[in-house]
PDB file of N, CA and C in Angstrom:
ATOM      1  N   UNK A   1       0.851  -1.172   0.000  1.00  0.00           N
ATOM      2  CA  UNK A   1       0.000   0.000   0.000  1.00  0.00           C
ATOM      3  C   UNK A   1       0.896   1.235   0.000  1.00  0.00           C
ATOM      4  N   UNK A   2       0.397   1.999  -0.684  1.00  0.00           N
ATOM      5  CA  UNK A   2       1.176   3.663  -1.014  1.00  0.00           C
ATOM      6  C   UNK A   2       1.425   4.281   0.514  1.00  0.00           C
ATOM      7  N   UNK A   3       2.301   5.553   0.622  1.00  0.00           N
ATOM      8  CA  UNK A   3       2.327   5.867   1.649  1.00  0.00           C
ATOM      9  C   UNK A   3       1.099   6.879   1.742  1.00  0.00           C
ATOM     10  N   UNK A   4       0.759   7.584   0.711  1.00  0.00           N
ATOM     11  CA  UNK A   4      -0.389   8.155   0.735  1.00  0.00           C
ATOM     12  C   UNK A   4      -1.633   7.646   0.802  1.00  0.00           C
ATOM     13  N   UNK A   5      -1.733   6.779   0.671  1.00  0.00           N
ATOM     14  CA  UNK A   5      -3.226   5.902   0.944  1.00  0.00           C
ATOM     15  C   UNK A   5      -3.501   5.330   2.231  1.00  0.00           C
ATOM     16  N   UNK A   6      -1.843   5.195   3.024  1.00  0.00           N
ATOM     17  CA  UNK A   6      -1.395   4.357   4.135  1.00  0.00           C
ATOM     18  C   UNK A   6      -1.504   5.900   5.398  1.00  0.00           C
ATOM     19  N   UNK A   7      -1.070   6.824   4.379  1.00  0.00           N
ATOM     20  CA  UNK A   7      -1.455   8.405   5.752  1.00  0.00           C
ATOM     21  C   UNK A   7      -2.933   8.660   5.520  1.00  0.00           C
ATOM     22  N   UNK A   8      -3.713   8.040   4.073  1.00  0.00           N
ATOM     23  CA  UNK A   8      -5.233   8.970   4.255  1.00  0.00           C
ATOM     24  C   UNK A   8      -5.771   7.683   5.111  1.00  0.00           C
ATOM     25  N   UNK A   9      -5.515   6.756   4.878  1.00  0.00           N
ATOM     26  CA  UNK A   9      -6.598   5.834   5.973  1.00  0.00           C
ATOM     27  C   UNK A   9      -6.191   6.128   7.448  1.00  0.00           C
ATOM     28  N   UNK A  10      -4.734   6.308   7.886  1.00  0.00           N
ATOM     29  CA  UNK A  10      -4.556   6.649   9.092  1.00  0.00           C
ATOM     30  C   UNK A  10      -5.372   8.058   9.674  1.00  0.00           C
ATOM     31  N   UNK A  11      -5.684   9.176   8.745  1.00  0.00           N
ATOM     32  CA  UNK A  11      -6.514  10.336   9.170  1.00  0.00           C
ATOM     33  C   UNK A  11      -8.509   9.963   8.852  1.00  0.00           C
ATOM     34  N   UNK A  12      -7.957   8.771   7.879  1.00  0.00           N
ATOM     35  CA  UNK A  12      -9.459   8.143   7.999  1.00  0.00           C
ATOM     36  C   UNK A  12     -10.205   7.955   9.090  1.00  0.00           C
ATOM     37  N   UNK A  13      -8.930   6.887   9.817  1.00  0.00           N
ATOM     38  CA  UNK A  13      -9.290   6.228  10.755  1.00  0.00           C
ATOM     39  C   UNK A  13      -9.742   6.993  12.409  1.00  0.00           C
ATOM     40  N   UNK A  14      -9.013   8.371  12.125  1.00  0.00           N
ATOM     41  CA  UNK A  14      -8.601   8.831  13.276  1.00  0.00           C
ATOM     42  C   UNK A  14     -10.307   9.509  13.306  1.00  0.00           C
ATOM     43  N   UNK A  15     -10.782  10.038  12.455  1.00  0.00           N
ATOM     44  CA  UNK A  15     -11.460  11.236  12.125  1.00  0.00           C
ATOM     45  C   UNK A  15     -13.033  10.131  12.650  1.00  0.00           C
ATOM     46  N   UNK A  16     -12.805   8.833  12.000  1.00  0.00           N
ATOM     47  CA  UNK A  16     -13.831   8.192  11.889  1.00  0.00           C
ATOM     48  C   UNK A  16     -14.334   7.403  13.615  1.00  0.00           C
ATOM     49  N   UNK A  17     -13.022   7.374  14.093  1.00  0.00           N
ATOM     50  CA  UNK A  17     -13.424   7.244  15.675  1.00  0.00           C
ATOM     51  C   UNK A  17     -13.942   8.360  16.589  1.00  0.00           C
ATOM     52  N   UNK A  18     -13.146   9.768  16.066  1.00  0.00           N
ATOM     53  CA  UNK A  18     -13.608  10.538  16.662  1.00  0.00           C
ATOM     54  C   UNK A  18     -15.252  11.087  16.242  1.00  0.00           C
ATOM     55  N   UNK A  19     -15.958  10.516  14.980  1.00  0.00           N
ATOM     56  CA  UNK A  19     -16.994  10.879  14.768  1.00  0.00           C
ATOM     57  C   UNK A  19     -18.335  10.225  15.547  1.00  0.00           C
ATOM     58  N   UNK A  20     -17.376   9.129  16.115  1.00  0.00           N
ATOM     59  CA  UNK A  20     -18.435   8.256  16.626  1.00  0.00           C
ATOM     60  C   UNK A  20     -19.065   8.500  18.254  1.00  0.00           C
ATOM     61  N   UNK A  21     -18.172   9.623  18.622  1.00  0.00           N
ATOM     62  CA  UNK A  21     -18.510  10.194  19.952  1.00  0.00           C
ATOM     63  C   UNK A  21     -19.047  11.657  19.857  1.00  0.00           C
ATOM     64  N   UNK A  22     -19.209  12.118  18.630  1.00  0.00           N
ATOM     65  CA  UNK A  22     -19.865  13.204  17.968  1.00  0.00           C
ATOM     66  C   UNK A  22     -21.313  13.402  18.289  1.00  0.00           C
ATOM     67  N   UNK A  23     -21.480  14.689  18.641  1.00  0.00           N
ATOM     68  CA  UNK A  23     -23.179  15.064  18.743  1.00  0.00           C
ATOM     69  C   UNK A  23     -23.956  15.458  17.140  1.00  0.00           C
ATOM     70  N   UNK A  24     -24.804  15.017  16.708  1.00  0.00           N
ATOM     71  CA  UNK A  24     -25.172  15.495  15.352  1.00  0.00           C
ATOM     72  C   UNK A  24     -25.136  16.478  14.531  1.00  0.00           C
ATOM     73  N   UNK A  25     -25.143  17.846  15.404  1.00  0.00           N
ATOM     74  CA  UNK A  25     -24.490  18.796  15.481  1.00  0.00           C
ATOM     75  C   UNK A  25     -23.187  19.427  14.921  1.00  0.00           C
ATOM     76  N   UNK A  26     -22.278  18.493  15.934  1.00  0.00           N
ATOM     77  CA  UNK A  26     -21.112  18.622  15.810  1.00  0.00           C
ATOM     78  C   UNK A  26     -20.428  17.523  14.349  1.00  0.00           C
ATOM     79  N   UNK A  27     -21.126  16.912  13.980  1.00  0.00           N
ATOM     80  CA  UNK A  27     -20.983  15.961  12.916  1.00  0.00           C
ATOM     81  C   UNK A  27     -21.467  17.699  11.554  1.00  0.00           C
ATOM     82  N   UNK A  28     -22.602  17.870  11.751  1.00  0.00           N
ATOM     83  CA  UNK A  28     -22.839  18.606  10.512  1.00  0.00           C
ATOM     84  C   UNK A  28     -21.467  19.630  10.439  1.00  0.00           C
ATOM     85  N   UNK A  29     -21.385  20.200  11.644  1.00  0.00           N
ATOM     86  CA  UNK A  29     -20.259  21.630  11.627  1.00  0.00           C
ATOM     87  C   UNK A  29     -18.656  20.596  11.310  1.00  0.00           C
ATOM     88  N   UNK A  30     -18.557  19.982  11.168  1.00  0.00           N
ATOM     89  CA  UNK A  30     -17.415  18.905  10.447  1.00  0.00           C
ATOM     90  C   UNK A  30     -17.119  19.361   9.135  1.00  0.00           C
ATOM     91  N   UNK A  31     -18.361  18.950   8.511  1.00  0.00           N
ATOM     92  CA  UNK A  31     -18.450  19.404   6.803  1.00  0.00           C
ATOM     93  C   UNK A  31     -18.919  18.553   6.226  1.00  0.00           C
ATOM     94  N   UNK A  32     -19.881  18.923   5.256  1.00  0.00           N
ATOM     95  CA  UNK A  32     -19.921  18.063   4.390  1.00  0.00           C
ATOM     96  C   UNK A  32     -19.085  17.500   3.242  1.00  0.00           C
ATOM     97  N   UNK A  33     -18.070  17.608   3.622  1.00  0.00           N
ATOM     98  CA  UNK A  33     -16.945  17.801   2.061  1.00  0.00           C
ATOM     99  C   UNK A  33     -15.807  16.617   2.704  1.00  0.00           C
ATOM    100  N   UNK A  34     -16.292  16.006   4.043  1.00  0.00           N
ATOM    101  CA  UNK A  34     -15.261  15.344   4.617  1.00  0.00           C
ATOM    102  C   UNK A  34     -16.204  13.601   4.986  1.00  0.00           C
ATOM    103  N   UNK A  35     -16.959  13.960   5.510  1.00  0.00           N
ATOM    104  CA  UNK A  35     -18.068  12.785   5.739  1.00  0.00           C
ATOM    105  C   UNK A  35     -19.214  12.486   5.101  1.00  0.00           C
ATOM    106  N   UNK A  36     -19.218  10.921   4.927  1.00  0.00           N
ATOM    107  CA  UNK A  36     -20.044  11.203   4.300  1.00  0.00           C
ATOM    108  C   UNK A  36     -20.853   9.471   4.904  1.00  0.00           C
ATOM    109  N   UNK A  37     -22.296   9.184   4.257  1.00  0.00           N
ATOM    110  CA  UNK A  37     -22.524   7.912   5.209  1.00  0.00           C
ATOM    111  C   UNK A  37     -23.900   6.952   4.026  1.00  0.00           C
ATOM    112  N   UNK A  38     -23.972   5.924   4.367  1.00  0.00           N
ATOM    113  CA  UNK A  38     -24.964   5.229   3.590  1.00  0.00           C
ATOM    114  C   UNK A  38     -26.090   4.598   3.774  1.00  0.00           C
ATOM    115  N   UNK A  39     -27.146   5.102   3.058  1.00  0.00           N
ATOM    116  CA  UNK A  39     -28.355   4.376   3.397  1.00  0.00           C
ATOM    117  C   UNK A  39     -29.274   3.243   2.446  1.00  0.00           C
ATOM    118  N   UNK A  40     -29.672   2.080   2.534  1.00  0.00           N
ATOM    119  CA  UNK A  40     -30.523   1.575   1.926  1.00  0.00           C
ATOM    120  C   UNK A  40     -31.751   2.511   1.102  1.00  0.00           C
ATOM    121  N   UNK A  41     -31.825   1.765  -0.072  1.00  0.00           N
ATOM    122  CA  UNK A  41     -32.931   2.521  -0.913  1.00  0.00           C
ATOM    123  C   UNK A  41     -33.800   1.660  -1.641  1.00  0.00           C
ATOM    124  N   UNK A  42     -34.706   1.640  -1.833  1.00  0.00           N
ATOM    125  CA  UNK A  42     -35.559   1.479  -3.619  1.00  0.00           C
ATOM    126  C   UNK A  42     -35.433   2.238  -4.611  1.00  0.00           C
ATOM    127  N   UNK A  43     -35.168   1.726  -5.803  1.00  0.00           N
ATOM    128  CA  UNK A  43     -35.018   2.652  -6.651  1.00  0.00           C
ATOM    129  C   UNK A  43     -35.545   2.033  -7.758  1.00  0.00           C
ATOM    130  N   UNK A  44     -36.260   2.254  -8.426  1.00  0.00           N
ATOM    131  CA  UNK A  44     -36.860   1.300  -9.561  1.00  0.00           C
ATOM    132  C   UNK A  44     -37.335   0.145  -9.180  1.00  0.00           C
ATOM    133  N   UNK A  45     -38.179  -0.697  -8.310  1.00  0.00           N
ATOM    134  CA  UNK A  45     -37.996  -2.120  -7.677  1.00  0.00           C
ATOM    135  C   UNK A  45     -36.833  -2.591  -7.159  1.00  0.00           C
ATOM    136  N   UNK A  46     -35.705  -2.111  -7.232  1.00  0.00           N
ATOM    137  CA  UNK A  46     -34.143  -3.165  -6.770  1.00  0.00           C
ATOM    138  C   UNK A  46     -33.953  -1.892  -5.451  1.00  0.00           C
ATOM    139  N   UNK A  47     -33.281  -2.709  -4.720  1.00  0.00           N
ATOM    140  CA  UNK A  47     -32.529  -2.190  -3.339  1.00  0.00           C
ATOM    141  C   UNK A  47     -31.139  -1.887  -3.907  1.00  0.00           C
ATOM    142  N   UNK A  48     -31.192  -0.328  -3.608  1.00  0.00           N
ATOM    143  CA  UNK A  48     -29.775   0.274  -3.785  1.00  0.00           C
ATOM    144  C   UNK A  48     -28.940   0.437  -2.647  1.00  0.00           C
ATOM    145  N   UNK A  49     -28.065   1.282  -2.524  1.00  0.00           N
ATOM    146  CA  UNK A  49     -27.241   2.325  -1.320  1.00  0.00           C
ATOM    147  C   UNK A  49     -27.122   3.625  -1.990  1.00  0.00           C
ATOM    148  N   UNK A  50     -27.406   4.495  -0.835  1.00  0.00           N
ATOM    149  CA  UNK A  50     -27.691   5.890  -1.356  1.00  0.00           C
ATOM    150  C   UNK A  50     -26.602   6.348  -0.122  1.00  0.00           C
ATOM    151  N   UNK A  51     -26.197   7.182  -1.460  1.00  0.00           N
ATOM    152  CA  UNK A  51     -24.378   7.750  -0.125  1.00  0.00           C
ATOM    153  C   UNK A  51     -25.078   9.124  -0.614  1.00  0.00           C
ATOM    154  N   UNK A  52     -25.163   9.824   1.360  1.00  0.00           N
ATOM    155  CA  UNK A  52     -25.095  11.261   1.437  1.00  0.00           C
ATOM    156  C   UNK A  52     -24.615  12.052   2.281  1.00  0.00           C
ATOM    157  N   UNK A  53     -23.838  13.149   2.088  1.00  0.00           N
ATOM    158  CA  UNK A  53     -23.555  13.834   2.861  1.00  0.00           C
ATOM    159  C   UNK A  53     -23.434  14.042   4.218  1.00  0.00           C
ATOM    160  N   UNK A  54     -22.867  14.716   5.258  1.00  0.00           N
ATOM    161  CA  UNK A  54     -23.138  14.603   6.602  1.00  0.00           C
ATOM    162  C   UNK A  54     -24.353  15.069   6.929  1.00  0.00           C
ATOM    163  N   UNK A  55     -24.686  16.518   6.490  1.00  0.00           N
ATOM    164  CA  UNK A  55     -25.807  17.003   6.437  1.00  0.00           C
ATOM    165  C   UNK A  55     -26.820  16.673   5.865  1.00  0.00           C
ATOM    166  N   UNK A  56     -26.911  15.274   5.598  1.00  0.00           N
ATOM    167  CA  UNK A  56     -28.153  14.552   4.493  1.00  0.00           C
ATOM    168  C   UNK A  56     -28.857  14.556   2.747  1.00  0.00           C
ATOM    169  N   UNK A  57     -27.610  15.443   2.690  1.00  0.00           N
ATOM    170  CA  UNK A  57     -27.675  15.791   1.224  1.00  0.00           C
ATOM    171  C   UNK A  57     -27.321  14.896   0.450  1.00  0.00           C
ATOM    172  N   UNK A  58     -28.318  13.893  -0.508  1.00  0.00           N
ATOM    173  CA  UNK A  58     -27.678  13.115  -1.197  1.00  0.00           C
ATOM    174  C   UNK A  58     -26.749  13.274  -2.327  1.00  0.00           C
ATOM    175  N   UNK A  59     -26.064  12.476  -2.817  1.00  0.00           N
ATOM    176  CA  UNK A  59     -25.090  12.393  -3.311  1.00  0.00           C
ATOM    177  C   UNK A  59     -24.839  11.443  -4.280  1.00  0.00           C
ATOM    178  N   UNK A  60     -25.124  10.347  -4.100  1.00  0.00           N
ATOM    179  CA  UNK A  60     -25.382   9.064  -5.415  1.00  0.00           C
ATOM    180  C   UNK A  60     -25.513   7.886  -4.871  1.00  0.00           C
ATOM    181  N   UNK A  61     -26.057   7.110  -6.091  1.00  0.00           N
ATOM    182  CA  UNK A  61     -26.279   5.993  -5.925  1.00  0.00           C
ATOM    183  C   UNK A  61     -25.353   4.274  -6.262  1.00  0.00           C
ATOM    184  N   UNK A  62     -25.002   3.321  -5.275  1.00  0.00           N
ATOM    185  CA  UNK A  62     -24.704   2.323  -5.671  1.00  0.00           C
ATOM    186  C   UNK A  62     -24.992   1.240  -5.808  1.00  0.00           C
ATOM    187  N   UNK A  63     -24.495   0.328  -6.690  1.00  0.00           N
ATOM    188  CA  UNK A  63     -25.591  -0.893  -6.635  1.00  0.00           C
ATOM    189  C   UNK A  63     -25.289  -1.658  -4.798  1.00  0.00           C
ATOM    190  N   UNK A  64     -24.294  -1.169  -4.378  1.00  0.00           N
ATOM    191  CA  UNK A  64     -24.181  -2.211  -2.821  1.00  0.00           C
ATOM    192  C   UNK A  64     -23.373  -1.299  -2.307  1.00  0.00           C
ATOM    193  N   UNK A  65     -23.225  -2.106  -0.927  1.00  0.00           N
ATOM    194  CA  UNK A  65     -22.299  -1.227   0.220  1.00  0.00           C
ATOM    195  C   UNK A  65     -20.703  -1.137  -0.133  1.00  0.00           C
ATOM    196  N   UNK A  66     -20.552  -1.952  -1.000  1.00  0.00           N
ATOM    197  CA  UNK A  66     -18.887  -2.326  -0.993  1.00  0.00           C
ATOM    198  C   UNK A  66     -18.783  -1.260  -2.204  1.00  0.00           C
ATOM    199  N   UNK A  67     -19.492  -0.946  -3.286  1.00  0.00           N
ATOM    200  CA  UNK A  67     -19.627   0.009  -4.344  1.00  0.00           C
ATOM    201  C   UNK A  67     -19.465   1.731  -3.172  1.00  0.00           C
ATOM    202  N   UNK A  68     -20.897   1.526  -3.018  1.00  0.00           N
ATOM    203  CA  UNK A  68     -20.172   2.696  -1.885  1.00  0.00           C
ATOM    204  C   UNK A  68     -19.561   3.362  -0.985  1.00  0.00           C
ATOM    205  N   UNK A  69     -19.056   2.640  -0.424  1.00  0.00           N
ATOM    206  CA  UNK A  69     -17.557   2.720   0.385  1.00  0.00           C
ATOM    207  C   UNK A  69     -16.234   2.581  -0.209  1.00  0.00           C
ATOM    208  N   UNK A  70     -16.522   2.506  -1.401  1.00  0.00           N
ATOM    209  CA  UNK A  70     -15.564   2.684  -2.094  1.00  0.00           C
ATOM    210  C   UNK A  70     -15.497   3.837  -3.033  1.00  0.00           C
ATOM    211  N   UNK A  71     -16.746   4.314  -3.242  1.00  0.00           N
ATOM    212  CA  UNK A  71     -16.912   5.835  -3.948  1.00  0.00           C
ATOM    213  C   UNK A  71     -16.932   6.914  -3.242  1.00  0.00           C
ATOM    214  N   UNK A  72     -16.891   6.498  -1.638  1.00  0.00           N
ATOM    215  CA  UNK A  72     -16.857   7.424  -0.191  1.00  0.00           C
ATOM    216  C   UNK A  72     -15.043   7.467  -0.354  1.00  0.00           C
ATOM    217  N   UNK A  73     -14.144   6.850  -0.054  1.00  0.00           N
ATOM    218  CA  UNK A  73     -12.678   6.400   0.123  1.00  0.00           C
ATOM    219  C   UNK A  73     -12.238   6.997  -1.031  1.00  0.00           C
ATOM    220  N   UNK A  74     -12.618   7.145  -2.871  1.00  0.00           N
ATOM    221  CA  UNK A  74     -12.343   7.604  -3.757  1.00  0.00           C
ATOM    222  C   UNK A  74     -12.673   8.994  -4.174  1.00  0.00           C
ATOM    223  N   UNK A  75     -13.205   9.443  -3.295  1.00  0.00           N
ATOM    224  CA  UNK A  75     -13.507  10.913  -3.324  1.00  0.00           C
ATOM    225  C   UNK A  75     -13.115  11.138  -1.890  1.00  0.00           C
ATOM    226  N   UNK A  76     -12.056  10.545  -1.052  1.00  0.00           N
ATOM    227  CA  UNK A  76     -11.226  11.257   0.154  1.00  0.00           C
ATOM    228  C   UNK A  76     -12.409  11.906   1.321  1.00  0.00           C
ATOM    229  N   UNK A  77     -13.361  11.028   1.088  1.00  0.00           N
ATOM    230  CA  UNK A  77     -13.924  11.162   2.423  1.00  0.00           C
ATOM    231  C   UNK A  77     -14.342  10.156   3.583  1.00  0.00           C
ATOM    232  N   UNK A  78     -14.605  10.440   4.691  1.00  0.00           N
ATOM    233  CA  UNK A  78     -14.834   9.451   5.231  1.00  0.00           C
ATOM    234  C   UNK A  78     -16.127   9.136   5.726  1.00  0.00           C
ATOM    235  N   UNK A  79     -16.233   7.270   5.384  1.00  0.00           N
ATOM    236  CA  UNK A  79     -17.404   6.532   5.918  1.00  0.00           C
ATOM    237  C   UNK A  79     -18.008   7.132   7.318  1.00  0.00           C
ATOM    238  N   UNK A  80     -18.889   7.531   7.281  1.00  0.00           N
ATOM    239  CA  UNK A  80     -19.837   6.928   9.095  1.00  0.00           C
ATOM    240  C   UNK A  80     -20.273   6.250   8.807  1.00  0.00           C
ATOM    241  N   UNK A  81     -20.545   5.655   9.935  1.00  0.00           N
ATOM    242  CA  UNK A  81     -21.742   4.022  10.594  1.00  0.00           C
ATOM    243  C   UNK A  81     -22.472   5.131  11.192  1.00  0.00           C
ATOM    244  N   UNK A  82     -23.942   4.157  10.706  1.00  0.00           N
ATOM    245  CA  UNK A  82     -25.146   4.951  11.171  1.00  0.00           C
ATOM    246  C   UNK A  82     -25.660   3.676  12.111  1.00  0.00           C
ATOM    247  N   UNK A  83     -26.227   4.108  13.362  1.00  0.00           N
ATOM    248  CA  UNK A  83     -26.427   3.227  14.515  1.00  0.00           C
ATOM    249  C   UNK A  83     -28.164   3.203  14.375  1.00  0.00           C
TER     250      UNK A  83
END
């Protein structure tokens, strides 16, 4: 693994623990340009993943979770888990 891919997952990682003790609040005033998170959808009859924003602004669609966490990581932002 690159060293740059090996420092963005390390600020991935860091950003993504600290989000998890975050008030919702404090998640929006983050940015939307940094987090971002995924939800189940319908879309035509088929079950998608819909990746949006921190602030709930959607953003696009994938056919699965592994599609979108990977279009979250390729545009240098980071995953939340939604509880």
């Amino acid at each position: 693994m690159s060293e740059d891919k090996n420092s963005f997952l390390t600020r991935a990682e860091s950003l993504s623990t600290r989000a998890r003790e975050m008030s919702g609040q404090e998640l929006l005033m983050l940015g939307v340009s940094q987090v971002a998170y995924c939800r189940t959808v319908m879309q035509d009859g088929t079950e998608m993943v819909a990746i949006h924003a921190a602030d709930g602004t959607p953003m696009a669609i994938a056919e699965d979770e592994a599609s979108a966490l990977n279009a979250i990581l390729e545009h240098e932002m980071v995953p939340a888990l939604l509880q």
